[in-house]
Protein backbone atom coordinates (compact mmCIF):
# COMPACT_ATOMS: atom_id res chain seq x y z
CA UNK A 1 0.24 -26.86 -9.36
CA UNK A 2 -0.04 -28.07 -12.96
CA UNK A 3 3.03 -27.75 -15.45
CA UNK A 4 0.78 -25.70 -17.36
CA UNK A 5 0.02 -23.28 -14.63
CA UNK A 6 3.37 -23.23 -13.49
CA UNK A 7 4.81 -22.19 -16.72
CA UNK A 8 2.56 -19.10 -16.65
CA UNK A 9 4.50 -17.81 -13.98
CA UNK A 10 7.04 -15.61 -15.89
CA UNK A 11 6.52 -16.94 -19.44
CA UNK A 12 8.34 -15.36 -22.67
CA UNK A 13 5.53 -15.47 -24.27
CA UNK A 14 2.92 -13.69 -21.35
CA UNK A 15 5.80 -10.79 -20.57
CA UNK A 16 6.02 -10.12 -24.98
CA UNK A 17 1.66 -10.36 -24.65
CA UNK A 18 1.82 -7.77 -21.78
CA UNK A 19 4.74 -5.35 -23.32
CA UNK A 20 3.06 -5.58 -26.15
CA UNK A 21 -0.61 -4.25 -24.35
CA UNK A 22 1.09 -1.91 -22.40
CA UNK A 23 3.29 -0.60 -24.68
CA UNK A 24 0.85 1.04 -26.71
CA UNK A 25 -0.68 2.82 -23.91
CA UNK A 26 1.47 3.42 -21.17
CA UNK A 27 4.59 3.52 -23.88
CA UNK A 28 2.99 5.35 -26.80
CA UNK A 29 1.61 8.67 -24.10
CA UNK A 30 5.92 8.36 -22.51
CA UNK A 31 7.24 8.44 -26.27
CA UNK A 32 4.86 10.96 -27.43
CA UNK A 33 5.38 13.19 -24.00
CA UNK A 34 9.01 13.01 -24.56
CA UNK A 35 8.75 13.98 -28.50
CA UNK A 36 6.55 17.13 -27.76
CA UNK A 37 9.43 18.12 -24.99
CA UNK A 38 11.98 17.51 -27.99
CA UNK A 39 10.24 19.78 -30.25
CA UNK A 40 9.43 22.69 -27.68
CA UNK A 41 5.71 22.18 -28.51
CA UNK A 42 3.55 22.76 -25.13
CA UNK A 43 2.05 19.59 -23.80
CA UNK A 44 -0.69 20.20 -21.32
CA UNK A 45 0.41 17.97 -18.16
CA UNK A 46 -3.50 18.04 -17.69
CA UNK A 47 -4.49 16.11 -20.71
CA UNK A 48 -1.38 13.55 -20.55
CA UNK A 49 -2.50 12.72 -16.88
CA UNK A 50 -6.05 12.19 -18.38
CA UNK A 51 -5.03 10.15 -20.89
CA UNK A 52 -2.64 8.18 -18.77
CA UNK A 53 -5.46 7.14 -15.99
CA UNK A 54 -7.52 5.69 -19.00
CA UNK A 55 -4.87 3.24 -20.10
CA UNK A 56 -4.42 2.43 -16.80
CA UNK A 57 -7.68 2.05 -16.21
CA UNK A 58 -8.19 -0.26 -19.03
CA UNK A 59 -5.21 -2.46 -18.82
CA UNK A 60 -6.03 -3.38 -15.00
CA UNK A 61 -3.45 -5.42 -13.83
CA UNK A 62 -0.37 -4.59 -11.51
CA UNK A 63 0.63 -1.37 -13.25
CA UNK A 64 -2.64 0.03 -11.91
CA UNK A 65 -1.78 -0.77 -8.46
CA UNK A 66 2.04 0.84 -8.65
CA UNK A 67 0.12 4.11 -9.97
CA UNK A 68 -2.34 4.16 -6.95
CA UNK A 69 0.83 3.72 -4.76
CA UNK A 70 3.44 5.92 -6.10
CA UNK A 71 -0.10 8.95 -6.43
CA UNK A 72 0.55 8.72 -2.88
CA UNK A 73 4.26 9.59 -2.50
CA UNK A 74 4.53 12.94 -2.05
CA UNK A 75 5.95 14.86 -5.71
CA UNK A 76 7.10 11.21 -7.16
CA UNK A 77 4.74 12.01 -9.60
CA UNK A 78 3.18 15.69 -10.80
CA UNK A 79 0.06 17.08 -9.02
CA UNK A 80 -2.19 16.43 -12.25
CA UNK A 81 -0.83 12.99 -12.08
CA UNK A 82 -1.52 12.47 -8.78
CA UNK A 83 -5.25 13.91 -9.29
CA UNK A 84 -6.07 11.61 -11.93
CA UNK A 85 -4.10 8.47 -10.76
CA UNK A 86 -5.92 8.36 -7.30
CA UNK A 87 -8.99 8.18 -9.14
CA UNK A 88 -8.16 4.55 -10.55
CA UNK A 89 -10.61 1.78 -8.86
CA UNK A 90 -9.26 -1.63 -7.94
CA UNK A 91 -12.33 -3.41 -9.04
CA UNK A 92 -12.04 -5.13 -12.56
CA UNK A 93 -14.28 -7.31 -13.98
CA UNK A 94 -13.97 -10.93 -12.97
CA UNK A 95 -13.14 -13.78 -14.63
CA UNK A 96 -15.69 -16.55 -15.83
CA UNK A 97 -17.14 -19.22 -14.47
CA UNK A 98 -15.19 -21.50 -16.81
CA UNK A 99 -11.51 -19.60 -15.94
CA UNK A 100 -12.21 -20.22 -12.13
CA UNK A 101 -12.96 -24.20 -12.61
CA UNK A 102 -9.69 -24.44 -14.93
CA UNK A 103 -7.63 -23.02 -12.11
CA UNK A 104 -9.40 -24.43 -9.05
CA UNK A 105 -8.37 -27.46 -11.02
CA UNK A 106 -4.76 -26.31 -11.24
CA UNK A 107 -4.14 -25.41 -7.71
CA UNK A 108 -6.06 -28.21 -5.94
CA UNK A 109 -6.97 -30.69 -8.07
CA UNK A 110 -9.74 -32.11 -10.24
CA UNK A 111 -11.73 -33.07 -7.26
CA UNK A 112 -11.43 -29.67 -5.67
CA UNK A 113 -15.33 -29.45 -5.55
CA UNK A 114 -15.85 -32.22 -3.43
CA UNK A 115 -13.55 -30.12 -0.21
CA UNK A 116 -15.88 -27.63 -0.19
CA UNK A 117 -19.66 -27.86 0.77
CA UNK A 118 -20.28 -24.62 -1.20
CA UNK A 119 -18.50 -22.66 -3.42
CA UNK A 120 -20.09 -19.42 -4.90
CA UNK A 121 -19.89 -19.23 -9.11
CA UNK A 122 -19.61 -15.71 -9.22
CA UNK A 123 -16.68 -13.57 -7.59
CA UNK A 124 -17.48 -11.91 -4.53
CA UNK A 125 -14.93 -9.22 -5.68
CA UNK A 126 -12.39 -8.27 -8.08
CA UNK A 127 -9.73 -6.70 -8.30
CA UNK A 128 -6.14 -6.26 -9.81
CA UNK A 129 -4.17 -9.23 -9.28
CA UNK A 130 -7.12 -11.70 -8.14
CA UNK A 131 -10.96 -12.44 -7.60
CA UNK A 132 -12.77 -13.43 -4.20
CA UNK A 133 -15.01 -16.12 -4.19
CA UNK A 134 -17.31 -17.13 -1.21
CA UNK A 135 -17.25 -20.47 -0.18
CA UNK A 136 -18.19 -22.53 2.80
CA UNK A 137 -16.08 -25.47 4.05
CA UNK A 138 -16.81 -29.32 4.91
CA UNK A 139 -16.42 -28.29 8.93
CA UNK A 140 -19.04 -25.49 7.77
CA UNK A 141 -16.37 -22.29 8.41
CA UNK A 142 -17.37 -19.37 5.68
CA UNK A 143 -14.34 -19.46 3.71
CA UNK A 144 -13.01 -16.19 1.70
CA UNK A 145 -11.07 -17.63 -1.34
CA UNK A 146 -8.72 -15.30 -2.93
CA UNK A 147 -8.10 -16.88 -6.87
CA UNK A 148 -5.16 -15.14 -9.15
CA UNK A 149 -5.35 -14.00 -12.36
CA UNK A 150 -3.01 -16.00 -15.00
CA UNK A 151 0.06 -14.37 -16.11
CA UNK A 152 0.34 -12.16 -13.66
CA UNK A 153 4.38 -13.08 -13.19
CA UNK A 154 4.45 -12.08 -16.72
CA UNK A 155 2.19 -9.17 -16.28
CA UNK A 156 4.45 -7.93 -12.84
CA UNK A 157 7.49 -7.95 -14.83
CA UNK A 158 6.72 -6.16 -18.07
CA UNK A 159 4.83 -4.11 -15.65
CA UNK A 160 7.89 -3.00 -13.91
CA UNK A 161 9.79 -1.99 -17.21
CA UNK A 162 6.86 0.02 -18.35
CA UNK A 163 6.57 2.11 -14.60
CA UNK A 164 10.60 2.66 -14.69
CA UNK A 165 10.43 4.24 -18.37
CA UNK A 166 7.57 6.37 -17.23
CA UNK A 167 9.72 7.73 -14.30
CA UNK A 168 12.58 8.03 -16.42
CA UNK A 169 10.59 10.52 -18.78
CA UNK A 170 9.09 12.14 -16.32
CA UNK A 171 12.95 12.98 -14.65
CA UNK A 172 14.01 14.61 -17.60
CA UNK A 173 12.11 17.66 -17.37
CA UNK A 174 11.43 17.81 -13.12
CA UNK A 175 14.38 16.73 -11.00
CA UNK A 176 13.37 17.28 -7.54
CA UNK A 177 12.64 13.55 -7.27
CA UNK A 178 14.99 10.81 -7.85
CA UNK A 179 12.34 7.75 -8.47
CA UNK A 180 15.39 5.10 -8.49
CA UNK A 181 14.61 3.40 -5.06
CA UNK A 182 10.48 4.45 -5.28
CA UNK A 183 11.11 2.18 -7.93
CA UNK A 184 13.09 -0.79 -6.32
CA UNK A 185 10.74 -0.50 -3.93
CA UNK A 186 7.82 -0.96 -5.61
CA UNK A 187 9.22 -3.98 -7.50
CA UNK A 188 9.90 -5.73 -4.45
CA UNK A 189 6.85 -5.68 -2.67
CA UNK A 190 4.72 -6.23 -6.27
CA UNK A 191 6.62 -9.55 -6.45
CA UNK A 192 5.54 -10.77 -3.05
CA UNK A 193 2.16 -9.88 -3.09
CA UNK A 194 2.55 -12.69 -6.19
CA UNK A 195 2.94 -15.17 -3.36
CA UNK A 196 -0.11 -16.19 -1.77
CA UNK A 197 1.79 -18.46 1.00
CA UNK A 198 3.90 -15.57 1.64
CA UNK A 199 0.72 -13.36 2.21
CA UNK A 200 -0.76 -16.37 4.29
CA UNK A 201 2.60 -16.15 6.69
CA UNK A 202 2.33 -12.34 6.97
CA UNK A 203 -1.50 -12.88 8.11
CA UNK A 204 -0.18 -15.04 10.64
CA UNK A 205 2.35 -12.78 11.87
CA UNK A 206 -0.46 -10.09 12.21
CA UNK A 207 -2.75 -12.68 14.02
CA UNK A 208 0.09 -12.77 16.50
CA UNK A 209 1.06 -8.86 16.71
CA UNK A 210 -2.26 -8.05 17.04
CA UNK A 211 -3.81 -11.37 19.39
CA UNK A 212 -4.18 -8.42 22.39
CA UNK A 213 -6.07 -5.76 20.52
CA UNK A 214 -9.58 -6.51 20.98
CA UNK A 215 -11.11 -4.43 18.49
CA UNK A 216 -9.22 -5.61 15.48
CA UNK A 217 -10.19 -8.79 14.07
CA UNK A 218 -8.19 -10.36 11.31
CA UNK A 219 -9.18 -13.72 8.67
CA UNK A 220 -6.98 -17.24 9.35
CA UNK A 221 -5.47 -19.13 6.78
CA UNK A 222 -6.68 -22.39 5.84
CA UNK A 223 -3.22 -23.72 4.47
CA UNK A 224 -5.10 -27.51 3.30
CA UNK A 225 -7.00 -25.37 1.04
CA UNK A 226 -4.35 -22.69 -0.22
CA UNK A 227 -1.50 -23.30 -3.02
CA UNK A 228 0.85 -20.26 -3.74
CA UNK A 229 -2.04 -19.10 -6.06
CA UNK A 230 -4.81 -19.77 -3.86
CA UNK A 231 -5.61 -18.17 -0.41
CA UNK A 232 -8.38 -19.54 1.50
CA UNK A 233 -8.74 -17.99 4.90
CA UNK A 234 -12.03 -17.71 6.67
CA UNK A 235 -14.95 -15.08 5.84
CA UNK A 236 -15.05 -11.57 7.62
CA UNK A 237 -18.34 -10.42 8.08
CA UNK A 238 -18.20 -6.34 7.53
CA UNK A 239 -19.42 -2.75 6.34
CA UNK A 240 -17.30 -0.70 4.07
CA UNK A 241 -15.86 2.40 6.04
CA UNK A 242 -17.56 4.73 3.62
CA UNK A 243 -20.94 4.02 4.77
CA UNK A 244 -20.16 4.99 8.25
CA UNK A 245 -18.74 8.82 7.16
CA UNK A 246 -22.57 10.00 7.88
CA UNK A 247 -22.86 8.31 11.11
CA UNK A 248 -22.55 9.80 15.23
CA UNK A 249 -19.67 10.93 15.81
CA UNK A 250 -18.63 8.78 18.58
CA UNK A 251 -19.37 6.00 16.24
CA UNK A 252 -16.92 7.53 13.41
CA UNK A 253 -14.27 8.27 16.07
CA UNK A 254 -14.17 4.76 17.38
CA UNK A 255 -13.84 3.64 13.72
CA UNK A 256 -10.76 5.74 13.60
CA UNK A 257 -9.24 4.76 16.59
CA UNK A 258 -9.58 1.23 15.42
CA UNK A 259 -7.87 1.92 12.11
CA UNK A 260 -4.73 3.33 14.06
CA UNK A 261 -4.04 0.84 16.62
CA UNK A 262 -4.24 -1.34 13.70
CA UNK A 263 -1.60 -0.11 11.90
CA UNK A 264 0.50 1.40 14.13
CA UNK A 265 0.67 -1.23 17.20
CA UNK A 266 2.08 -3.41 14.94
CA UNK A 267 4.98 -0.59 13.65
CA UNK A 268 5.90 0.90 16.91
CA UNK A 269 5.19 -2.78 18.74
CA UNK A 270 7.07 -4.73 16.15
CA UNK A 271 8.34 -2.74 12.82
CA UNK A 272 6.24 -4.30 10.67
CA UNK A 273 3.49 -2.31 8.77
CA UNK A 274 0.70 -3.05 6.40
CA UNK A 275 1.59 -1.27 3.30
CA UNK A 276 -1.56 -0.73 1.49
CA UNK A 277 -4.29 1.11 3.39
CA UNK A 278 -7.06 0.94 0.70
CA UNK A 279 -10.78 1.66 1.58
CA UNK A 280 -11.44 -2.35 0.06
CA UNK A 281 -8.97 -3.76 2.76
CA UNK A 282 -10.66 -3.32 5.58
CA UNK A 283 -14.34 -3.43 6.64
CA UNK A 284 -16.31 -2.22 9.89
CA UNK A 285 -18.03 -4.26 11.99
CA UNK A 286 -21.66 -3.62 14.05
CA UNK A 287 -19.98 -2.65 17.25
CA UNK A 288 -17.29 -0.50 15.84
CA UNK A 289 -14.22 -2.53 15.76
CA UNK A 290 -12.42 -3.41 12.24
CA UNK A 291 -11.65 -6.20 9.83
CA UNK A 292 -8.07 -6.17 8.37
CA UNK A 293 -8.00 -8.06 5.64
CA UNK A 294 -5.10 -8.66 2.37
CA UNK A 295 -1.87 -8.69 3.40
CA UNK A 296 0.31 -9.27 0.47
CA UNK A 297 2.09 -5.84 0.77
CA UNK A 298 3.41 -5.68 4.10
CA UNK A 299 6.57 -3.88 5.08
CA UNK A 300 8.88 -5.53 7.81
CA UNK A 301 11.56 -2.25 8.99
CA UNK A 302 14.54 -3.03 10.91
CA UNK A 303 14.41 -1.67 14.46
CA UNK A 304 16.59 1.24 14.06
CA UNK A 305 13.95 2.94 11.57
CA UNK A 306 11.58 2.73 14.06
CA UNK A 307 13.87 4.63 16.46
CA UNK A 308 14.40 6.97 13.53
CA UNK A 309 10.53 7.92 12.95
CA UNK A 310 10.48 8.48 16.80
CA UNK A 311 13.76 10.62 16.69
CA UNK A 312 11.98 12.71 13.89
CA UNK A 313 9.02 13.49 16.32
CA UNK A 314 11.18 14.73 18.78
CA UNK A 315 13.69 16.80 17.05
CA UNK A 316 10.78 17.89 15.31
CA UNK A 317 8.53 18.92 18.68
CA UNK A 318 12.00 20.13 20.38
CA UNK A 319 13.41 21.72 17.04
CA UNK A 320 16.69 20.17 17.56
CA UNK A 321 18.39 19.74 14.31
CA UNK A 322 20.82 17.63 15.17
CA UNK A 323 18.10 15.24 15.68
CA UNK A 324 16.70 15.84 12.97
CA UNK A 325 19.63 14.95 10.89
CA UNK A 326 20.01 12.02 12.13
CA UNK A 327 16.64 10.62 12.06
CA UNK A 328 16.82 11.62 8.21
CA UNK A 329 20.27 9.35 8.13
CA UNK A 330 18.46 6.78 9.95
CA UNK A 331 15.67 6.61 7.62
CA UNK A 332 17.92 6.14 4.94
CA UNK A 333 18.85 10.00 3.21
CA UNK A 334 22.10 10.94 2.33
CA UNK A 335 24.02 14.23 1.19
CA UNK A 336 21.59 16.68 3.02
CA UNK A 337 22.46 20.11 3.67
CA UNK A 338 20.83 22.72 6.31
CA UNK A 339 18.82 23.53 3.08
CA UNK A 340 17.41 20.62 1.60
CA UNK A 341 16.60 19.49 5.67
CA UNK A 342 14.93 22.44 5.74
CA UNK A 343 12.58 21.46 2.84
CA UNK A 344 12.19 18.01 3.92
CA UNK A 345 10.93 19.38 7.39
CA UNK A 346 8.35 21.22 5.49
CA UNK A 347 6.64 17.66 4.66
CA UNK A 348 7.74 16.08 8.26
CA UNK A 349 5.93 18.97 10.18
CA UNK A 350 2.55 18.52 8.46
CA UNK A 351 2.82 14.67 8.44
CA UNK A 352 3.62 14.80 12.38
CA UNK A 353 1.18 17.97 13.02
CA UNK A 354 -1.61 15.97 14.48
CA UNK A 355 1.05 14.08 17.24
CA UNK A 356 2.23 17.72 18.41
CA UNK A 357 -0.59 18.94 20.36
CA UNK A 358 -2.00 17.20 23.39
CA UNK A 359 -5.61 17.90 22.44
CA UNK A 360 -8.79 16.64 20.61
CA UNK A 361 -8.62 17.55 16.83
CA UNK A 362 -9.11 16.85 13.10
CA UNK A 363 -6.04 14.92 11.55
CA UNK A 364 -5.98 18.24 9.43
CA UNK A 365 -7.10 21.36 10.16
CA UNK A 366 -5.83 23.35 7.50
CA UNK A 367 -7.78 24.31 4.27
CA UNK A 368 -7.09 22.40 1.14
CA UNK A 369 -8.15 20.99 -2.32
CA UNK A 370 -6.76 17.34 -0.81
CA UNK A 371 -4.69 15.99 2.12
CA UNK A 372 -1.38 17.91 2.02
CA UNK A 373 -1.50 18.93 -1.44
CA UNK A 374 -0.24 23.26 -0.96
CA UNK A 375 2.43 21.49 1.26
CA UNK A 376 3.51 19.09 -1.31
CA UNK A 377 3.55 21.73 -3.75
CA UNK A 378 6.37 23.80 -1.86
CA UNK A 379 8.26 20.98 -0.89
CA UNK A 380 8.39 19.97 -4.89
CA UNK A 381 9.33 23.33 -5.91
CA UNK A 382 12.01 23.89 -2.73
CA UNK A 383 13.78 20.63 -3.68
CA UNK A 384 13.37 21.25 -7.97
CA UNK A 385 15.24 24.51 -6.72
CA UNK A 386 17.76 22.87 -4.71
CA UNK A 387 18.68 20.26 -6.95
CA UNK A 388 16.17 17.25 -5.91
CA UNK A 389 16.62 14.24 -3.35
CA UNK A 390 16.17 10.88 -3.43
CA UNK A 391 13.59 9.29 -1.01
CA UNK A 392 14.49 5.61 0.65
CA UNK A 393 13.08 2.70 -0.29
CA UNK A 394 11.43 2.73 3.46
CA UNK A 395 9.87 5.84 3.16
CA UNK A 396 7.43 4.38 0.13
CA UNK A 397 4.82 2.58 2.54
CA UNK A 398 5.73 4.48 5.58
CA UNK A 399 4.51 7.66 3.86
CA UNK A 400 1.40 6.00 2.01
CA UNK A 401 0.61 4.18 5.61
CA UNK A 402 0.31 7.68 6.75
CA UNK A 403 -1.28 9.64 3.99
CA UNK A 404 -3.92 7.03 3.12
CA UNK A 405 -4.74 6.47 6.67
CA UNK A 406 -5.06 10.23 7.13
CA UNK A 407 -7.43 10.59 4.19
CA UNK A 408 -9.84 7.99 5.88
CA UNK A 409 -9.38 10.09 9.06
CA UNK A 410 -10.55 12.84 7.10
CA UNK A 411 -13.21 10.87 5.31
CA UNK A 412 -15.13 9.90 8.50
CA UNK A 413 -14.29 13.68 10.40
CA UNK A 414 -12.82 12.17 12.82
CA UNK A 415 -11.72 14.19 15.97
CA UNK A 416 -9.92 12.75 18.47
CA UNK A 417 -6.67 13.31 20.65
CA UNK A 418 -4.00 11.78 18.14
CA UNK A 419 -0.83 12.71 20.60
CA UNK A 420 -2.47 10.48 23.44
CA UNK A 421 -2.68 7.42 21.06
CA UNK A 422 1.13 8.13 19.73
CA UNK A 423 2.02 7.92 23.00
CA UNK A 424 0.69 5.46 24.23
CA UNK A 425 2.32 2.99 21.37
CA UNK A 426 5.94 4.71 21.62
CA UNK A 427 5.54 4.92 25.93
CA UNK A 428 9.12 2.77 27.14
CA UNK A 429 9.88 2.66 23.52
CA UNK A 430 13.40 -0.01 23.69
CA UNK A 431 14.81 -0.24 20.20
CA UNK A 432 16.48 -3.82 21.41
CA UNK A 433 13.14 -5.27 22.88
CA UNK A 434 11.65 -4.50 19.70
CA UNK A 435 14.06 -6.30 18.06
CA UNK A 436 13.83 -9.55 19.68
CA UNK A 437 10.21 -9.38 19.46
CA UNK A 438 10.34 -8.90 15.86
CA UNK A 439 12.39 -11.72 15.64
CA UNK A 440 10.39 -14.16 17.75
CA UNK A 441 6.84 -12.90 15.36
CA UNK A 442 9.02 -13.52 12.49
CA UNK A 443 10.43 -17.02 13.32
CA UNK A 444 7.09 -18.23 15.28
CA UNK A 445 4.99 -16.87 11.53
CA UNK A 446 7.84 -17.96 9.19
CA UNK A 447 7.76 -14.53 7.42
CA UNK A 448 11.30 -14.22 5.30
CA UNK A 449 13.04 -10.92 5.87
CA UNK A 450 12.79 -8.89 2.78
């Protein structure tokens, strides 16, 4: 990479451009939220969320993608928040012509041209960190090739500052939610997904989790033609999901079966889970099976959290308590008492609901606005009431793994026998055999432990 390029990285100058930008959006709606609470004038949480998804909207970036995820974490943010943050889009408008030569240049090279046969002008698509060009290489492979945005180091950083204030003004009036490790969290797995030959191990380390399931298909890595700015892996030929909502319903059910294996083979099989489940990651294919595609957020757990989400089940399907408390531990809670368990069982019960009856059924089959949302409601005011909690960093992308996948569930009515496929991941469940296998995928994909 170029001096130039590499400077970008975390530049003085790019982090002052992007406090600067963000400041008088994200910064101006915190300071003037927190001066209307000052004054005891009424501020309409309503309008402020409004106003909040159009900054947001406009700025783009990696601040966009931390609202989509933390909209999914259940009373991290108010429900008008949430409302208006999940309607943010990951597609921005892509860069020139003229931007992609420059850094095509950067990352491999004037010549870079001549190592591909064809390589498309305009972006295949865009979105918050990076554009997607098409290209084909010399051996004639359709290549996918995934091109950063500059300053996005910068742009991460400044990004981070911006999301922690916003939390920290939001705390001041509500309480039941203790953002501090949402927020560590977050930061973490934004500055990997900054790592393209990071992302590249992690899609190697899926290739080899998921070599056995037949009806998951995942891109390769072309590492001669990838920088840690660059990804070029090979083209996946699919459908979005959304165009298949209207179709049989064998056909939509074998789309959803799909979608679970992939992501949950690879959690109860090896603790490792893919931390963004967004409608643009993955695509469908003729005969039903799925493309899996962008893996720069992707969670690795250590073995005893797995044991923990399976302890939760059970306590939960046995109502043993005891259980239940320790799962919680496991996961990472501490200072709970019978009541604030109590509350937090509220949320565990209609996340697990599908896995407790050995039937054929919706993933929900309760009435409601959107997925979980009179459940979240209670659980908010139960733990305002009781003095708040603070979630683990590891329940971030567990809990968005399982509310976004359930709101494609629900997008394609899917109705199928959720307890059977549960079961048969978890059947001879050995906390230690998971753990060497993790470490084997690890070593054999050269993934870093985060």
């Amino acid at each position: 990479m170029a001096g130039k390029e590499k400077a970008e990285e975390n530049s003085l100058g790019g982090r002052v451009r992007r406090y600067a930008r963000v400041g008088t959006t994200v910064g101006g709606l915190a300071a003037r939220f927190a001066g209307r609470r000052a004054l005891s004038l009424d501020q309409n949480r309503g309008e402020h969320a409004v106003q909040l998804k159009a900054a947001l909207g406009n700025l783009k970036g990696p601040l966009m993608k931390v609202a989509q995820i933390a909209a999914t974490v259940p009373d991290a943010l108010p429900d008008e928040y949430i409302t208006e943050l999940a309607q943010l889009q990951t597609n921005a408008p892509p860069m020139g012509w003229a931007f992609v030569k420059r850094r095509m240049n950067s990352e491999l090279g004037s010549d870079w041209q001549s190592r591909f046969s064809r390589f498309e002008h305009d972006a295949a698509a865009a979105a918050s960190l990076g554009q997607v060009h098409r290209a084909i290489g010399l051996d004639g492979r359709r290549l996918a090739c995934k091109l950063q945005y500059p300053d996005m180091g910068a742009a991460v950083e400044a990004d981070l500052v911006q999301l922690k204030m916003a939390f920290s003004v939001y705390r001041r009036y509500d309480g039941s939610i203790d953002p501090t490790e949402v927020h560590a969290e977050l930061s973490q797995r934004l500055r990997e997904e900054l790592d393209y030959r990071r992302e590249a191990a992690n899609m190697a380390l899926y290739r080899r989790i998921l070599k056995d399931e037949r009806r998951v298909y995942l891109p390769e890595a072309v590492t001669e033609l990838s920088t840690d700015r660059l990804l070029t892996m090979t083209w996946l030929k699919g459908q979005p999901l959304m165009e298949f909502v209207d179709q049989d319903e064998a056909d939509r059910n074998a789309v959803a079966v799909n979608m679970f294996r992939a992501w949950y083979a690879p959690f109860y099989g090896y603790g490792v889970i893919h931390g963004d489940p967004h409608l643009g990651n993955y695509s469908v294919r003729p005969n039903r099976s799925v493309n899996l595609m962008d893996f720069g957020c992707i969670r690795v757990f250590k073995p005893s959290f797995v044991t923990g989400v399976i302890e939760l089940y059970r306590a939960l399907r046995d109502s043993d308590e005891e259980l239940a408390v320790h799962a919680y531990e496991i996961w990472g809670f501490t200072g709970l008492d019978r009541q604030v368990i109590d509350v937090l069982n509220l949320w565990a019960r209609f996340v697990y609901a599908p896995l407790m009856e050995d039937r054929v059924q919706s993933i929900q089959e309760t009435d409601g606005s959107h997925y979980g949302a009179k459940i979240a409601a209670k659980v908010h005011r139960e733990l305002r009431r009781l003095g708040g909690v603070t979630p683990p960093r590891e329940f971030v992308l567990m809990d968005r793994a399982a509310i976004g996948l359930g709101s494609v569930f629900l997008h394609l009515k899917a109705k199928i026998n959720w307890c059977r496929l549960f079961h048969d991941l978890i059947e001879g469940y050995d906390e230690d055999k998971l753990a060497r296998r993790q470490a084997r995928a690890l070593k054999r994909a050269a993934v870093p432990l985060a």
